[in-house]
PDB file of N, CA and C in Angstrom:
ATOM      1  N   UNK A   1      32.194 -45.502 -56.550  1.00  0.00           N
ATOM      2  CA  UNK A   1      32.200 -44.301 -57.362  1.00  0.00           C
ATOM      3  C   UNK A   1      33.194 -43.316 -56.752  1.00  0.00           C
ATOM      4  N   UNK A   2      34.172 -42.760 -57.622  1.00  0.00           N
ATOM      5  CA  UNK A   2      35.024 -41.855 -57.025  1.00  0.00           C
ATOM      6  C   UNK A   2      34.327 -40.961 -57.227  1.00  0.00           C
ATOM      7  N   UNK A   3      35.190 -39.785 -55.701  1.00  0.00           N
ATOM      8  CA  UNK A   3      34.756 -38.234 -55.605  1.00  0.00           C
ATOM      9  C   UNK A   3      34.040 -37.392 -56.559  1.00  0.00           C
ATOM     10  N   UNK A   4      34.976 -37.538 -57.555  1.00  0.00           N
ATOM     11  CA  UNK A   4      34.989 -36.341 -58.493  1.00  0.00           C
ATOM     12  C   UNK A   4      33.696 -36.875 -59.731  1.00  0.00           C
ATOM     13  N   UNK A   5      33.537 -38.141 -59.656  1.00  0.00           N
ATOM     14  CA  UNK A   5      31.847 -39.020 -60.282  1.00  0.00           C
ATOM     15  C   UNK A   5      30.835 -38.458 -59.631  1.00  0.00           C
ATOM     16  N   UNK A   6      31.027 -38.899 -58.158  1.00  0.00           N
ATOM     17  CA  UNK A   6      29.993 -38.470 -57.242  1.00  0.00           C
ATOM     18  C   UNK A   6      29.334 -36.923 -57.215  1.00  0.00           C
ATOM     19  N   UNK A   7      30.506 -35.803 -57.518  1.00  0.00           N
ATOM     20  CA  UNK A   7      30.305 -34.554 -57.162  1.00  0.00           C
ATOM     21  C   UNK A   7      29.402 -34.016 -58.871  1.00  0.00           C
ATOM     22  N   UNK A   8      30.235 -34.788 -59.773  1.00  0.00           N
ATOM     23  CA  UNK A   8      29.914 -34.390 -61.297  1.00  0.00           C
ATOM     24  C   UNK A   8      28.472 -34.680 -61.321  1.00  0.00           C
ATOM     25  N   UNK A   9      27.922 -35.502 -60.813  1.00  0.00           N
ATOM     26  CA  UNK A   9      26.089 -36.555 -60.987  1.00  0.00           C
ATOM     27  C   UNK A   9      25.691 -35.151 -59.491  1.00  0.00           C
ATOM     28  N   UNK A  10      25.851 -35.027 -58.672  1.00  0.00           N
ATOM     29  CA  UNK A  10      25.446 -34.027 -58.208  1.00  0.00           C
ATOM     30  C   UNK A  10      25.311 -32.852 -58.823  1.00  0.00           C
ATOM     31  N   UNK A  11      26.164 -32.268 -59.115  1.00  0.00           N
ATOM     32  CA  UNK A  11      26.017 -30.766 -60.011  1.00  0.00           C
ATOM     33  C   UNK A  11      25.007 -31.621 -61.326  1.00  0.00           C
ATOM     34  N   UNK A  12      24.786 -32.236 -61.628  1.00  0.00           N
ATOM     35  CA  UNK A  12      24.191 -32.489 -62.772  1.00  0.00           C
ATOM     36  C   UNK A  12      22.524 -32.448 -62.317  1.00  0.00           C
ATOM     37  N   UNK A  13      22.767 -33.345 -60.931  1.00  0.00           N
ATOM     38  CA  UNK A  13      20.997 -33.071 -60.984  1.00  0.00           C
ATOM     39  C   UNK A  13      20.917 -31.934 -59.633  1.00  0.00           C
ATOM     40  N   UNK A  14      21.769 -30.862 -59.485  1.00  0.00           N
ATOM     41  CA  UNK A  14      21.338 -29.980 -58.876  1.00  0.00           C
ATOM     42  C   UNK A  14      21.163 -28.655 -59.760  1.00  0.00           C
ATOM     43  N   UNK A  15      21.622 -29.095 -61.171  1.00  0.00           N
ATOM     44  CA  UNK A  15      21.474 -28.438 -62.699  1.00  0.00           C
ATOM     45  C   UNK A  15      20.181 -28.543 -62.704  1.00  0.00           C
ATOM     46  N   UNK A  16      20.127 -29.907 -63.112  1.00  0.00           N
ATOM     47  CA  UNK A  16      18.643 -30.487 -63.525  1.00  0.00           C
ATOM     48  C   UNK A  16      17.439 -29.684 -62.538  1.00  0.00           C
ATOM     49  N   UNK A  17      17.534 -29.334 -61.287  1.00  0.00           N
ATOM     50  CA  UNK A  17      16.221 -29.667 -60.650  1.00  0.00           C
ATOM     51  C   UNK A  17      16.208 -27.513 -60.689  1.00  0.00           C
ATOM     52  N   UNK A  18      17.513 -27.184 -60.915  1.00  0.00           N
ATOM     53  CA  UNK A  18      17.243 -25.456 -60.536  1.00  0.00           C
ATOM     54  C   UNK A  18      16.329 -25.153 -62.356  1.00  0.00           C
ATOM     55  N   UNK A  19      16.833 -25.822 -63.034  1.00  0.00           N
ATOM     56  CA  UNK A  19      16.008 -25.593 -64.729  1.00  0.00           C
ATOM     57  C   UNK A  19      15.034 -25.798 -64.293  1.00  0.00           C
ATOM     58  N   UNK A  20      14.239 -26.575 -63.924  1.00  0.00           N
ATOM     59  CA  UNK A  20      12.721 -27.193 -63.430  1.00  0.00           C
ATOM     60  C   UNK A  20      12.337 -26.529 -62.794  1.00  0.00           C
ATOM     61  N   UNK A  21      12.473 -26.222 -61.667  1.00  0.00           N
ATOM     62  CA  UNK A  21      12.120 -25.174 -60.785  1.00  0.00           C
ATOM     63  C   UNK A  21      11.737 -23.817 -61.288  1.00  0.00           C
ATOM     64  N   UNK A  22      12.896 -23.225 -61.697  1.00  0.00           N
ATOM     65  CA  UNK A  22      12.510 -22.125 -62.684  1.00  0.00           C
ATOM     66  C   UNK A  22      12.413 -22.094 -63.951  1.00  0.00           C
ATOM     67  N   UNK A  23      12.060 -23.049 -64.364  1.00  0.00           N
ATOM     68  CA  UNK A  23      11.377 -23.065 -65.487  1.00  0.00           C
ATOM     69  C   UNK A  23       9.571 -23.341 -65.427  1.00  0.00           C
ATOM     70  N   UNK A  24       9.727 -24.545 -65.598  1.00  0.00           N
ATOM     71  CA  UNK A  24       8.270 -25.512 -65.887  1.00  0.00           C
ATOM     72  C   UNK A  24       7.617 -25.190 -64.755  1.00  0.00           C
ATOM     73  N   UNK A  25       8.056 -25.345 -63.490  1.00  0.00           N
ATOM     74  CA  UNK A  25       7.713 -25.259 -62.385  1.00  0.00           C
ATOM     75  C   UNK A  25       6.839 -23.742 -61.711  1.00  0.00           C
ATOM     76  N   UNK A  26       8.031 -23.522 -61.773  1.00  0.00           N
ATOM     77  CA  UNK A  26       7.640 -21.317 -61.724  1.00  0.00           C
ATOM     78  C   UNK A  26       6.314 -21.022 -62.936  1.00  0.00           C
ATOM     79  N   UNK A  27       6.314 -21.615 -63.865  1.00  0.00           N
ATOM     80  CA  UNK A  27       5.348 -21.275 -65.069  1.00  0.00           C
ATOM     81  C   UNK A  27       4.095 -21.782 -64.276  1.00  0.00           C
ATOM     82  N   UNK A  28       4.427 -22.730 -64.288  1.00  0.00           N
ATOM     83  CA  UNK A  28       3.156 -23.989 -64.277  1.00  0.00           C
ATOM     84  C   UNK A  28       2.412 -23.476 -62.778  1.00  0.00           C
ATOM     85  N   UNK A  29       3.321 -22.841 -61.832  1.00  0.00           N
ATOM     86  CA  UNK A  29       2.404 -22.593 -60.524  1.00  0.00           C
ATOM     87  C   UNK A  29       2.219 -20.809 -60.355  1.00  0.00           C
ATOM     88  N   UNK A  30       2.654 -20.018 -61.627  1.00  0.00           N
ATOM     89  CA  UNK A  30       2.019 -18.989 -61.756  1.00  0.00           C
ATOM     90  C   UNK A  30       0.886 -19.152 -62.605  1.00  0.00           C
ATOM     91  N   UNK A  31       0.390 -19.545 -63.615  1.00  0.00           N
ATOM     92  CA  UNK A  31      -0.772 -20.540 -63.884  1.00  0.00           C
ATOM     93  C   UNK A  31      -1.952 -20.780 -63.120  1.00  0.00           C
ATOM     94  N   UNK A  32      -1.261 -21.952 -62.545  1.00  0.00           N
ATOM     95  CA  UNK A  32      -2.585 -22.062 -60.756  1.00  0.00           C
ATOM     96  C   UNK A  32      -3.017 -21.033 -60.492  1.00  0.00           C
ATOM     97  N   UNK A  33      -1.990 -20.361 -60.085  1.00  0.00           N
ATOM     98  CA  UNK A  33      -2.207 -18.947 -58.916  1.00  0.00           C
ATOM     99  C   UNK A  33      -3.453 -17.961 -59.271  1.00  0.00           C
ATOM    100  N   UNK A  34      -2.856 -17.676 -60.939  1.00  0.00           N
ATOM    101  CA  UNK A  34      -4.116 -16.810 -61.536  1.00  0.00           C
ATOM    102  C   UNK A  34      -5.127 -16.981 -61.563  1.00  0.00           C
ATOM    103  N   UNK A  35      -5.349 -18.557 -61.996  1.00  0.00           N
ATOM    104  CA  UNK A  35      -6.622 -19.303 -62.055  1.00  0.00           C
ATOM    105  C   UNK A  35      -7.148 -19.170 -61.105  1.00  0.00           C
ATOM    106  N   UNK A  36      -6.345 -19.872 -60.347  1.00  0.00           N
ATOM    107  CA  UNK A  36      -7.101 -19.858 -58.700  1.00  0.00           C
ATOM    108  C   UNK A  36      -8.016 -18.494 -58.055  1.00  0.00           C
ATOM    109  N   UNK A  37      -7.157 -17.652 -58.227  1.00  0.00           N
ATOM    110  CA  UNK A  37      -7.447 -16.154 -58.022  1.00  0.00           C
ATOM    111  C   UNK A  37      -8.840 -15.725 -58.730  1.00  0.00           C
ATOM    112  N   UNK A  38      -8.707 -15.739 -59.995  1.00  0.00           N
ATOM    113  CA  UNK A  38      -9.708 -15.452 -60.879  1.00  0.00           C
ATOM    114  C   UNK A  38     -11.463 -16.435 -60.591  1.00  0.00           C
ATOM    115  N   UNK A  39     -11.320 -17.443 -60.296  1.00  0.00           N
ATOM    116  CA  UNK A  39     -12.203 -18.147 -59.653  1.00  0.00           C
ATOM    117  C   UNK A  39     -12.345 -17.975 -58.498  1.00  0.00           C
ATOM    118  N   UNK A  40     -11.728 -17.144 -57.432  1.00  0.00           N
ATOM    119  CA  UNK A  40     -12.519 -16.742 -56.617  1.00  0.00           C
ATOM    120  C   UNK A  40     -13.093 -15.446 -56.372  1.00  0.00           C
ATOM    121  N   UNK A  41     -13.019 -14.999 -57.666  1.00  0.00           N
ATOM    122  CA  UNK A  41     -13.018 -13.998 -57.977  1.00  0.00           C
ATOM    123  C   UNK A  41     -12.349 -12.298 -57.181  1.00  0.00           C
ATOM    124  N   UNK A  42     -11.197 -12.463 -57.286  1.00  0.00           N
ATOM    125  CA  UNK A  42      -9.989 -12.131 -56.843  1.00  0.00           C
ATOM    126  C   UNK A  42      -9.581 -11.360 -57.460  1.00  0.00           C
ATOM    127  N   UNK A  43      -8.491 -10.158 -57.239  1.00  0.00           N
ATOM    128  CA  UNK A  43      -7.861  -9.642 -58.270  1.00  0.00           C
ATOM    129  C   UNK A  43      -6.004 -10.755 -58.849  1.00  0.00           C
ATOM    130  N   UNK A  44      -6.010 -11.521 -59.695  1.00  0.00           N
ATOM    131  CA  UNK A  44      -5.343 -11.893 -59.865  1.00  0.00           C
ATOM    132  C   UNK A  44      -4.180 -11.136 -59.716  1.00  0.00           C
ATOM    133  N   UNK A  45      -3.855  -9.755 -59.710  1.00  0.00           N
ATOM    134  CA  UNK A  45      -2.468  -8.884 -59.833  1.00  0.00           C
ATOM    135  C   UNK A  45      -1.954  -8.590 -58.112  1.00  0.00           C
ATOM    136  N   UNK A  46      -2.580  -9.530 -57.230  1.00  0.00           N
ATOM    137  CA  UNK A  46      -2.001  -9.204 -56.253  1.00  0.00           C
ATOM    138  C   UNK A  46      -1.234 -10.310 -55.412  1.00  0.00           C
ATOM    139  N   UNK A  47      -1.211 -10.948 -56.678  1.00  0.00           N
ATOM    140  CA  UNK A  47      -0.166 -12.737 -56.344  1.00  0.00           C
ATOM    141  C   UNK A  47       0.685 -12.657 -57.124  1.00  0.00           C
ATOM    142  N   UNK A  48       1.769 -13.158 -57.091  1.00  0.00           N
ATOM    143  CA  UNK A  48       3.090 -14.282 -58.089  1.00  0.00           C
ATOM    144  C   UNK A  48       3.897 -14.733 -57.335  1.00  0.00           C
ATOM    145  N   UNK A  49       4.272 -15.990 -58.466  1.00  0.00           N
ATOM    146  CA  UNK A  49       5.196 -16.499 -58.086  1.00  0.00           C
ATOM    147  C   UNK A  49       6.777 -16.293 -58.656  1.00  0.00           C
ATOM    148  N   UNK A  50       7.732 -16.084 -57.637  1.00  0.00           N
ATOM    149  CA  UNK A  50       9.206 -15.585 -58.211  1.00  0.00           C
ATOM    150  C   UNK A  50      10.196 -16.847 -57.498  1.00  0.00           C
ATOM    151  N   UNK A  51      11.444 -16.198 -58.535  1.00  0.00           N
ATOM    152  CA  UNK A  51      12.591 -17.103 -57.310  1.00  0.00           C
ATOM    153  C   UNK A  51      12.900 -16.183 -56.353  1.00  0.00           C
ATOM    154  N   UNK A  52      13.321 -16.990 -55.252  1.00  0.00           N
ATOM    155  CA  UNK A  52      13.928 -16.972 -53.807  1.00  0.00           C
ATOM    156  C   UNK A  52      15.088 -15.987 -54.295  1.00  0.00           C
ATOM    157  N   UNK A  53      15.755 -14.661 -54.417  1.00  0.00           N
ATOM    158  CA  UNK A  53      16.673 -14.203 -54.502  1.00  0.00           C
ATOM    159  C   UNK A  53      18.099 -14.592 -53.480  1.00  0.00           C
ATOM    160  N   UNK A  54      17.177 -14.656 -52.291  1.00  0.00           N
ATOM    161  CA  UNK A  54      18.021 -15.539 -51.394  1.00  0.00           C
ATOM    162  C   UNK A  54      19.053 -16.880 -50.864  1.00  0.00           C
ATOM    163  N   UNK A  55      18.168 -17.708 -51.919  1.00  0.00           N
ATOM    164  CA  UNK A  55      18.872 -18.903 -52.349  1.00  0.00           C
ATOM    165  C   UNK A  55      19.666 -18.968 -53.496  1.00  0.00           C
ATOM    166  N   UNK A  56      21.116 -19.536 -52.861  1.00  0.00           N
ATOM    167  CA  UNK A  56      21.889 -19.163 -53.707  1.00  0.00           C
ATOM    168  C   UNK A  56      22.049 -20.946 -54.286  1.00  0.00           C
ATOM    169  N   UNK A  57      21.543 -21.872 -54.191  1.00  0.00           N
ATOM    170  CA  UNK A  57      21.236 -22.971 -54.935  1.00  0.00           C
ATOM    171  C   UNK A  57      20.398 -22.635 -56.320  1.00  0.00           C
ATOM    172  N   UNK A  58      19.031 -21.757 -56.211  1.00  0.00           N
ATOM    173  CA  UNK A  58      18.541 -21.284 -56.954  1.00  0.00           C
ATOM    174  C   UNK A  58      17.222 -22.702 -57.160  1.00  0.00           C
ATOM    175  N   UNK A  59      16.739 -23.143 -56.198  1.00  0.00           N
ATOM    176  CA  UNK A  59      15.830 -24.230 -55.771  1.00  0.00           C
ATOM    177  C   UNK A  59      14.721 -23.518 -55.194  1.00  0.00           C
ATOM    178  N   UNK A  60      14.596 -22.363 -55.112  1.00  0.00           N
ATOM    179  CA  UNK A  60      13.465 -21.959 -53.918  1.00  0.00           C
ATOM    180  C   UNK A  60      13.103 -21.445 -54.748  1.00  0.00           C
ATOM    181  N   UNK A  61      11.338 -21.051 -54.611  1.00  0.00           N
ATOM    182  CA  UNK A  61      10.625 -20.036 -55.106  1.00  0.00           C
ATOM    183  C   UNK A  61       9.710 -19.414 -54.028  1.00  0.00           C
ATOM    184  N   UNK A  62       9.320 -18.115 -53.989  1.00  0.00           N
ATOM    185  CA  UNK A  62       8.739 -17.665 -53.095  1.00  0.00           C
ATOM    186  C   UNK A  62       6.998 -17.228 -53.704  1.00  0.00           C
ATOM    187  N   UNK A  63       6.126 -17.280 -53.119  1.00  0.00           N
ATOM    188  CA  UNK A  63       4.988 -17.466 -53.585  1.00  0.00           C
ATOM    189  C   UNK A  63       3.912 -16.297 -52.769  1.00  0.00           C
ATOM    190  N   UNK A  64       3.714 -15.109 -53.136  1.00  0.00           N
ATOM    191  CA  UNK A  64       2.949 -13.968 -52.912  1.00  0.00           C
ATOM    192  C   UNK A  64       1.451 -14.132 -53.338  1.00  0.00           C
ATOM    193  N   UNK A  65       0.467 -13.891 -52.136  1.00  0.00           N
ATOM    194  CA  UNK A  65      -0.659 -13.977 -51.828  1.00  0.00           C
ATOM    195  C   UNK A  65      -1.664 -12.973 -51.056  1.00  0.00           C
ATOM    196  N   UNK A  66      -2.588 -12.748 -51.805  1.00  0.00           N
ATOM    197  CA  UNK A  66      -3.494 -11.858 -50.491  1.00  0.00           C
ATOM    198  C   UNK A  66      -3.912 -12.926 -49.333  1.00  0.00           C
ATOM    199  N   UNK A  67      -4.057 -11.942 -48.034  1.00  0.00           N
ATOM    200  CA  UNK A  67      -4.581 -12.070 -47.202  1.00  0.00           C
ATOM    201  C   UNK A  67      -6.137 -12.382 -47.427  1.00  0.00           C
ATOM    202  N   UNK A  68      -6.339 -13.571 -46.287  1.00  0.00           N
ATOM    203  CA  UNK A  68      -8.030 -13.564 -46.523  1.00  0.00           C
ATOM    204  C   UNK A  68      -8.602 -13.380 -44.653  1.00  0.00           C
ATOM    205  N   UNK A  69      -6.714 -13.245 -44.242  1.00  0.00           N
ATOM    206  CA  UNK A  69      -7.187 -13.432 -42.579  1.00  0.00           C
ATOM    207  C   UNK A  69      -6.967 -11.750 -41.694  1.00  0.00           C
ATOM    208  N   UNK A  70      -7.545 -11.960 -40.655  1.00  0.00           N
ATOM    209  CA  UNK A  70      -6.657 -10.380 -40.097  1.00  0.00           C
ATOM    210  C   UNK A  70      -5.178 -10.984 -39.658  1.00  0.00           C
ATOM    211  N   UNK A  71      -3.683 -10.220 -39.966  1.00  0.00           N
ATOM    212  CA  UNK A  71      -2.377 -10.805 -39.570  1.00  0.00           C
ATOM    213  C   UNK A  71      -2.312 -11.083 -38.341  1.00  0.00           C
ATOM    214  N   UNK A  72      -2.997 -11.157 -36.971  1.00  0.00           N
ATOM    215  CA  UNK A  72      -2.581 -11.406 -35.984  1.00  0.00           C
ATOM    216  C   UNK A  72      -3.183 -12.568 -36.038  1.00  0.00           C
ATOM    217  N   UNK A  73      -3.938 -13.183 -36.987  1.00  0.00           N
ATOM    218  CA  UNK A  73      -4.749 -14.546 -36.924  1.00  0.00           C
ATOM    219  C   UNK A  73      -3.949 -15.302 -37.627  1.00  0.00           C
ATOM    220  N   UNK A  74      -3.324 -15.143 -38.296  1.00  0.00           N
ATOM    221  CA  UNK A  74      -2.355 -15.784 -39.618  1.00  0.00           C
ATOM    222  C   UNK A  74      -1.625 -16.830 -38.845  1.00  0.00           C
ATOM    223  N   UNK A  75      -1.374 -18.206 -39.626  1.00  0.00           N
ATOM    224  CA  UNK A  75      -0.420 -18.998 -39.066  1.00  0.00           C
ATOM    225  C   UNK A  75       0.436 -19.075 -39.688  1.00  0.00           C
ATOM    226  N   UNK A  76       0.947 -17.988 -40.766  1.00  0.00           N
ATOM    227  CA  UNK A  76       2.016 -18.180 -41.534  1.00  0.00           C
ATOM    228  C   UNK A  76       2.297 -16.794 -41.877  1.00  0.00           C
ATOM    229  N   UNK A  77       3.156 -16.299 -41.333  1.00  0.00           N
ATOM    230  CA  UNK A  77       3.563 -14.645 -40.715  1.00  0.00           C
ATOM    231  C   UNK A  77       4.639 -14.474 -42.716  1.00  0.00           C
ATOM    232  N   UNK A  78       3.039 -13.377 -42.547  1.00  0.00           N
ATOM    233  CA  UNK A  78       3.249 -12.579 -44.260  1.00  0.00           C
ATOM    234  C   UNK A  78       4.582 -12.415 -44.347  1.00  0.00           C
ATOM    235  N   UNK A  79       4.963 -11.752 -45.295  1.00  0.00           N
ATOM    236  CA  UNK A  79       6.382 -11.371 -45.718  1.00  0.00           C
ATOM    237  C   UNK A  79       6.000  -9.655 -45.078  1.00  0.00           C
ATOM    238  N   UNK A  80       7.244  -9.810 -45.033  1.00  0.00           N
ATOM    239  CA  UNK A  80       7.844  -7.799 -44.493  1.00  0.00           C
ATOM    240  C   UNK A  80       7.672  -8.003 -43.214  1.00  0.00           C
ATOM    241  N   UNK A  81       6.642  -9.170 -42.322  1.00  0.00           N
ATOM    242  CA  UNK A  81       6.698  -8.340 -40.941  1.00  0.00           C
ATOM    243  C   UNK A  81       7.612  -9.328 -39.965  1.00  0.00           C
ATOM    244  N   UNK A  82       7.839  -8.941 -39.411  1.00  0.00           N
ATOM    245  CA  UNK A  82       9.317  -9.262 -38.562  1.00  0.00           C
ATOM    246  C   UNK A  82       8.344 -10.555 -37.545  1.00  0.00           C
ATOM    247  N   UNK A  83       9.383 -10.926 -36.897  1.00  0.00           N
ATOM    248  CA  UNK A  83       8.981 -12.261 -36.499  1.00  0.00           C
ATOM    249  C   UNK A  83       8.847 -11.628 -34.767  1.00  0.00           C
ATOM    250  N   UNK A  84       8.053 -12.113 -34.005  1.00  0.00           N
ATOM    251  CA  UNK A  84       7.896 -12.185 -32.811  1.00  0.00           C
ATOM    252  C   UNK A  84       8.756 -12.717 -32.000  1.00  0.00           C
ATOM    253  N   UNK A  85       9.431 -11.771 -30.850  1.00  0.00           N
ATOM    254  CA  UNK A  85       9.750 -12.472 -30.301  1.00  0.00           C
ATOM    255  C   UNK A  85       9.583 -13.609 -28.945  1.00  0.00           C
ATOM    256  N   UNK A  86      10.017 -14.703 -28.841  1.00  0.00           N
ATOM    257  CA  UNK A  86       9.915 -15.833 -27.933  1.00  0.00           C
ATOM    258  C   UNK A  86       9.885 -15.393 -26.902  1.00  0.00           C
ATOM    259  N   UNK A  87       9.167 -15.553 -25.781  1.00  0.00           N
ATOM    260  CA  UNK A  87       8.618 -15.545 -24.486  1.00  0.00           C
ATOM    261  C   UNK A  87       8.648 -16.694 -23.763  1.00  0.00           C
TER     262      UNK A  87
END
């Protein structure tokens, strides 16, 4: 397969997978989220799911959640707070 085959079937399914992602995908797991929320009886308005503004592929989504822990217990360091440094 020449280059310019190879690169064309790439952009095609790196087309394919950013539609999915934000499409079906982003829908389908803001969906969950609410549900989820609402069954535990939760305020559903303090979750969603968005894209990654950051990714400039446009493959990422970032996924906002309440806390159920105190943050110094957390094994997955919330958004906004800065990362610790190594010792």
């Amino acid at each position: 397969m020449s280059g310019k085959k190879r690169n064309a079937r790439l952009e095609a399914i790196k087309a394919a997978c950013q539609e999915y992602i934000l499409g079906p995908m982003l829908e389908q797991l803001s969906v969950l989220l609410q549900e989820t929320l609402n069954a535990a009886n939760m305020n559903p308005d303090r979750a969603r799911v968005e894209r990654d503004p950051d990714d400039p592929d446009g493959q990422s989504l970032l996924l906002w959640y309440p806390t159920v822990n105190s943050p110094t217990r957390c094994s997955i360091r919330p958004s906004g707070v800065p990362r610790r440094p190594r010792q």
